[in-house]
Protein backbone atom coordinates (compact mmCIF):
# COMPACT_ATOMS: atom_id res chain seq x y z
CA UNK A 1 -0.79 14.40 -10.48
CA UNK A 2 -4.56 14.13 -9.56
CA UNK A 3 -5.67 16.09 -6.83
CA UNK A 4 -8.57 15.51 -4.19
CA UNK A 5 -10.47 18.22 -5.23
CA UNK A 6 -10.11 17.50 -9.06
CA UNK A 7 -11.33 13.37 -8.45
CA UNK A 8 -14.32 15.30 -6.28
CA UNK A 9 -15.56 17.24 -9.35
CA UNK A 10 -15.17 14.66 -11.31
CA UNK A 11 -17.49 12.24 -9.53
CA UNK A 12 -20.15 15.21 -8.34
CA UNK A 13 -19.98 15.12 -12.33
CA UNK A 14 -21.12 12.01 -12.77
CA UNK A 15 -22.11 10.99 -9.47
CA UNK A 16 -24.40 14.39 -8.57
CA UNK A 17 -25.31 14.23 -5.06
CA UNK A 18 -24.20 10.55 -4.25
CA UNK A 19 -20.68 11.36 -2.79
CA UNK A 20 -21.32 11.62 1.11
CA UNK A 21 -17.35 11.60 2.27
CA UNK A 22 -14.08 11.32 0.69
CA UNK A 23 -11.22 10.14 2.86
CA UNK A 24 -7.35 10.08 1.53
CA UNK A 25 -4.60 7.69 2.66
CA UNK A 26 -1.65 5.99 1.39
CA UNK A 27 1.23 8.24 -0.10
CA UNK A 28 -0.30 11.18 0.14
CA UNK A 29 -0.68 11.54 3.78
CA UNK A 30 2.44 9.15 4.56
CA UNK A 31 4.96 12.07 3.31
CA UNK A 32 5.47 9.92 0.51
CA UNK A 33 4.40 11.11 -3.04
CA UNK A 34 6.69 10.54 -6.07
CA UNK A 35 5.98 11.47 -9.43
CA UNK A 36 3.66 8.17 -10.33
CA UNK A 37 1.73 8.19 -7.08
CA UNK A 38 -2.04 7.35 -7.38
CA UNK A 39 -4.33 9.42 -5.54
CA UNK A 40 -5.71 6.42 -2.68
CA UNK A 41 -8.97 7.65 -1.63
CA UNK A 42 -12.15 5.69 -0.08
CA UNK A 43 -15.07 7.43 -1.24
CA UNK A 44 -18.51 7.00 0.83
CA UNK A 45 -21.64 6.59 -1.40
CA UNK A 46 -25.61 7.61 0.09
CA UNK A 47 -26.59 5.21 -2.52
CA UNK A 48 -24.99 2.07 -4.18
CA UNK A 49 -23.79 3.20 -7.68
CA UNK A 50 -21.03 2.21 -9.90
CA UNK A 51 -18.05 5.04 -9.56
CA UNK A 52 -16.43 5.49 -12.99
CA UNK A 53 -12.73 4.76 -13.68
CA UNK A 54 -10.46 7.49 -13.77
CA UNK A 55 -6.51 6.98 -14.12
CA UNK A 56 -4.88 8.51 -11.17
CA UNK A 57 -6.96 7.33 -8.26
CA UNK A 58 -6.60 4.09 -6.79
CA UNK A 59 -10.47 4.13 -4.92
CA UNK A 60 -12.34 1.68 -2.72
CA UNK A 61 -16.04 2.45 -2.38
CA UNK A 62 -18.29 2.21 0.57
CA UNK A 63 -22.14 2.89 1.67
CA UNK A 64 -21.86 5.75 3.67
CA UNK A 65 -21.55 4.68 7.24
CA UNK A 66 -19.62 1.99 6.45
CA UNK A 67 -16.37 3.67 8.31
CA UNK A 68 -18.11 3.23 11.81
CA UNK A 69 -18.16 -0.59 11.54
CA UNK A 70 -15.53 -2.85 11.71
CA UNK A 71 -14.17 -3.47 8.47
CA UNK A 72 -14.79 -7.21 8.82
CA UNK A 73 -18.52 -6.28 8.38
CA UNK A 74 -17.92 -4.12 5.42
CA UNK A 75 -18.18 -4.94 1.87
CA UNK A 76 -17.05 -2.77 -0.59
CA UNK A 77 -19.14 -1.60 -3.75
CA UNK A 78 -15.41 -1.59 -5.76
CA UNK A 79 -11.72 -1.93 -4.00
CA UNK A 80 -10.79 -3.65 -0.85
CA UNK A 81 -11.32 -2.42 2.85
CA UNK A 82 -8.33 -4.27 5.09
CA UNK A 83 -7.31 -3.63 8.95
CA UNK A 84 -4.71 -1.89 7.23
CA UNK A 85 -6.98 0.68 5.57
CA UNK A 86 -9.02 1.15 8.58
CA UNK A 87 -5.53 2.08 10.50
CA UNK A 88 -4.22 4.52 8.55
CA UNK A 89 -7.89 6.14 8.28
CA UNK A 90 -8.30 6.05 12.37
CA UNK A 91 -5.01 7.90 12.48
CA UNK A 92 -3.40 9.91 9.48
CA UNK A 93 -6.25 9.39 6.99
CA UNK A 94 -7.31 13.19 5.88
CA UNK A 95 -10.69 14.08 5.21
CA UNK A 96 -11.82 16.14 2.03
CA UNK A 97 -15.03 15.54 2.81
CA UNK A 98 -17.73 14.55 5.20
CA UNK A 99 -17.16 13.73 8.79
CA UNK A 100 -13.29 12.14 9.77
CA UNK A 101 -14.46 8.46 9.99
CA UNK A 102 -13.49 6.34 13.65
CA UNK A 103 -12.85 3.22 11.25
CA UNK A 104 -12.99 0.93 15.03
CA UNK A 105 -10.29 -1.91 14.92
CA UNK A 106 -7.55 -3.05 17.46
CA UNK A 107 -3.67 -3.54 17.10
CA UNK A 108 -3.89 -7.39 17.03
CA UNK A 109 -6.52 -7.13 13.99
CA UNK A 110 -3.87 -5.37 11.74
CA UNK A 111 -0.73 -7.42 12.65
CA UNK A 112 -2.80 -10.91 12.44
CA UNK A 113 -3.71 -9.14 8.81
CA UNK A 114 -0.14 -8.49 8.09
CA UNK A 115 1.10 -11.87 8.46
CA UNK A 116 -1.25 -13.87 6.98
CA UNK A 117 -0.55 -11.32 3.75
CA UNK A 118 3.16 -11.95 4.18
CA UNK A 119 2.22 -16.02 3.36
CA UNK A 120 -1.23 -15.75 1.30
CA UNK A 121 0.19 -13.08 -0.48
CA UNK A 122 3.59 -12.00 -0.98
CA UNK A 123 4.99 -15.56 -0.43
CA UNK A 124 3.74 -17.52 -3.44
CA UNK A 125 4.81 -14.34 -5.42
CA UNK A 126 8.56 -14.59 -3.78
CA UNK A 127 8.18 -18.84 -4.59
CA UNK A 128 7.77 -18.39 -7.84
CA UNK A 129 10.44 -15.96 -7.96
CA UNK A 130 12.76 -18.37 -6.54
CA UNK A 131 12.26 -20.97 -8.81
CA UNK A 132 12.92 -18.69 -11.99
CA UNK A 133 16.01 -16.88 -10.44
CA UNK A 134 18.24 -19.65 -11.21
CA UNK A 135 17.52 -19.04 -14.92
CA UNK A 136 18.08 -15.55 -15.31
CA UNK A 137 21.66 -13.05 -15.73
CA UNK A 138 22.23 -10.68 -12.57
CA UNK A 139 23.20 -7.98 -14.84
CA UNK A 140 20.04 -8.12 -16.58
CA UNK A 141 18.06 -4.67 -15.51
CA UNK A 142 14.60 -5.29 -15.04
CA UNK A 143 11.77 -2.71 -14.59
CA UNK A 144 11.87 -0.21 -11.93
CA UNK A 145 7.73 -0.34 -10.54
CA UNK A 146 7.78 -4.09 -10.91
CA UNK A 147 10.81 -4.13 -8.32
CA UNK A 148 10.12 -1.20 -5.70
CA UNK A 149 6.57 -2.71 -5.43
CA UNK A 150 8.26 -6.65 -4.45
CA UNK A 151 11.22 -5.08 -2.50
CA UNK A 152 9.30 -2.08 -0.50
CA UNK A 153 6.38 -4.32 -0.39
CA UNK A 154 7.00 -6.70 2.49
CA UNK A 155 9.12 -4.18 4.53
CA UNK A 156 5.94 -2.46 5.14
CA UNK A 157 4.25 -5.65 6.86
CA UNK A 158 7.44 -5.97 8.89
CA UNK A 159 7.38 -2.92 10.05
CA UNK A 160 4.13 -2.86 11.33
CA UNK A 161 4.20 -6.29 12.53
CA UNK A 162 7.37 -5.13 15.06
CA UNK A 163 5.48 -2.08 16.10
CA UNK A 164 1.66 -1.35 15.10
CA UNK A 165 2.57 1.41 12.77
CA UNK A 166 1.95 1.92 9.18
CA UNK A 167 4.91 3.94 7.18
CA UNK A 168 5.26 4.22 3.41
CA UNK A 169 7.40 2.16 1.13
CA UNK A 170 10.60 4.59 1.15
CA UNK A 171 10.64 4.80 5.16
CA UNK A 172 10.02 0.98 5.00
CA UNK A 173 12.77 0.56 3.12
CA UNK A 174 15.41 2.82 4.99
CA UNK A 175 14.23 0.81 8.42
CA UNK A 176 15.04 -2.88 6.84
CA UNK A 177 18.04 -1.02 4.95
CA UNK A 178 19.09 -0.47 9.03
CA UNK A 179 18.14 -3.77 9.83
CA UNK A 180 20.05 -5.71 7.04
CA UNK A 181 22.74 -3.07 5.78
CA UNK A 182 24.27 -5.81 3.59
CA UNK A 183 21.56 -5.79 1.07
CA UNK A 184 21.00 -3.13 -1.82
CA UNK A 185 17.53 -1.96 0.17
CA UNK A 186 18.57 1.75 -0.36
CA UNK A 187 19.08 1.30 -3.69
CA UNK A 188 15.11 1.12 -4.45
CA UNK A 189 14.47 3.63 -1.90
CA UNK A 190 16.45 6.16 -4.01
CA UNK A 191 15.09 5.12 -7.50
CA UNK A 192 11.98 5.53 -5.67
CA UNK A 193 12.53 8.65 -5.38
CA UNK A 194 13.55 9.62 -8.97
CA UNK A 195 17.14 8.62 -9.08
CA UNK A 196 18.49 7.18 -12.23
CA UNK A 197 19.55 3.92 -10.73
CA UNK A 198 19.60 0.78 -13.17
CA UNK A 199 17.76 -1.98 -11.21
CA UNK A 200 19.01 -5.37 -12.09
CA UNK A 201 18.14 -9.45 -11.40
CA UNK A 202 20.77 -9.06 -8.73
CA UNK A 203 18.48 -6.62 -6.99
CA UNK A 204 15.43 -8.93 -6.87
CA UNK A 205 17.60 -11.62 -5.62
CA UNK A 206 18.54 -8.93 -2.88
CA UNK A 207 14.44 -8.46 -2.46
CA UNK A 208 14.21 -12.12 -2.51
CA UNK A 209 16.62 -12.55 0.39
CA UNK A 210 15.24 -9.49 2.29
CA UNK A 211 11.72 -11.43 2.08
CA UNK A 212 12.89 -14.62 3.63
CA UNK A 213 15.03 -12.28 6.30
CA UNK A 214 11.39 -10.96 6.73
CA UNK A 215 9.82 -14.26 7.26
CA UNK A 216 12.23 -15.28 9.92
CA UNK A 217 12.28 -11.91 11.79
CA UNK A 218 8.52 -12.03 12.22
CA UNK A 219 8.45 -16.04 12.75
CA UNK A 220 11.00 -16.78 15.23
């Protein structure tokens, strides 16, 4: 699993001097890393340049500075800045390098982000679902990273939505697993987490119905 300080030397490698601060989020600081995590770091740049590929790390790329504006006046050189981002980097982002960035952005900014995902996003993924589902066996296993990232997905938004904060995908799922105990929810959680747990059709109809639980929970 690639390390902060093993991405660093590889860009100061390639990159010799440019690299101004290096800021982790995502699984890594959420108390969430399985075996496949990607290392999500947002690397700041003293000059524009193009940062080189390197399986492992999942990387948006800024001008240096760019974590003391709002991110609505950012663009990236590579990645995607969101309110999202800009939370978790405010508040349990960790810093391998440079100063800890203030990332300025208010509550109402991230849940108005979170919604309109749910709709722009997630929704004409779960539409198309539902208009296949009819055609397909619930027995039929299907694979495990397409499903944890549909049925953790949306539980995120949710969460954050109901009350500002930001959790990983497993604590997501326990909390709409507590929320809706009738669905299969902790059944992705725990493959998630390296159990050997067949994941069928029947289990993205589950996700499918958790979604439009979602919907209505954050709608109504």
């Amino acid at each position: 699993m690639l390390t902060p300080g093993e991405y660093l030397s590889f860009l100061d490698a390639r990159l010799p001097g440019l690299v101004a601060g290096a800021h982790v989020y995502g699984s890594r600081v959420l108390d969430d890393v399985v075996p496949d995590s990607d290392l999500d770091i947002v690397i700041e740049l003293s000059a524009a340049a193009e940062v080189p590929p390197l399986e492992g790390a999942d990387v948006a790329v800024v001008l240096a500075g760019s974590l003391e504006k709002s991110v609505f006046e950012v663009t990236p050189l590579s990645g995607e800045v969101t309110p999202v981002l800009w939370q978790q980097l405010r508040t349990v982002g960790q810093t391998v390098r440079g100063a800890r960035p203030s990332c300025p952005g208010t509550a109402a900014e991230v849940e108005a982000y979170c919604r309109d995902n749910l709709v722009s996003y997630w929704k004409v993924d779960f539409d198309r679902f539902r208009d296949v589902l009819p055609t397909l066996r619930p027995e039929t296993v299907i694979p495990n990273a397409a499903l944890l990232w549909v049925g953790l997905g949306p539980a995120r938004l949710w969460h954050t939505i109901r009350t500002g904060e930001i959790v990983s995908k497993s604590r997501a799922g326990e909390l709409a697993a507590a929320r809706w105990p009738d669905l299969p929810v902790l059944d992705l959680v725990a493959v998630r987490r390296g159990a050997d747990l067949p994941l069928t059709v029947a289990h993205a109809a589950a996700s499918l119905e958790l979604f439009d639980r979602i919907l209505a929970d954050v709608t109504t």
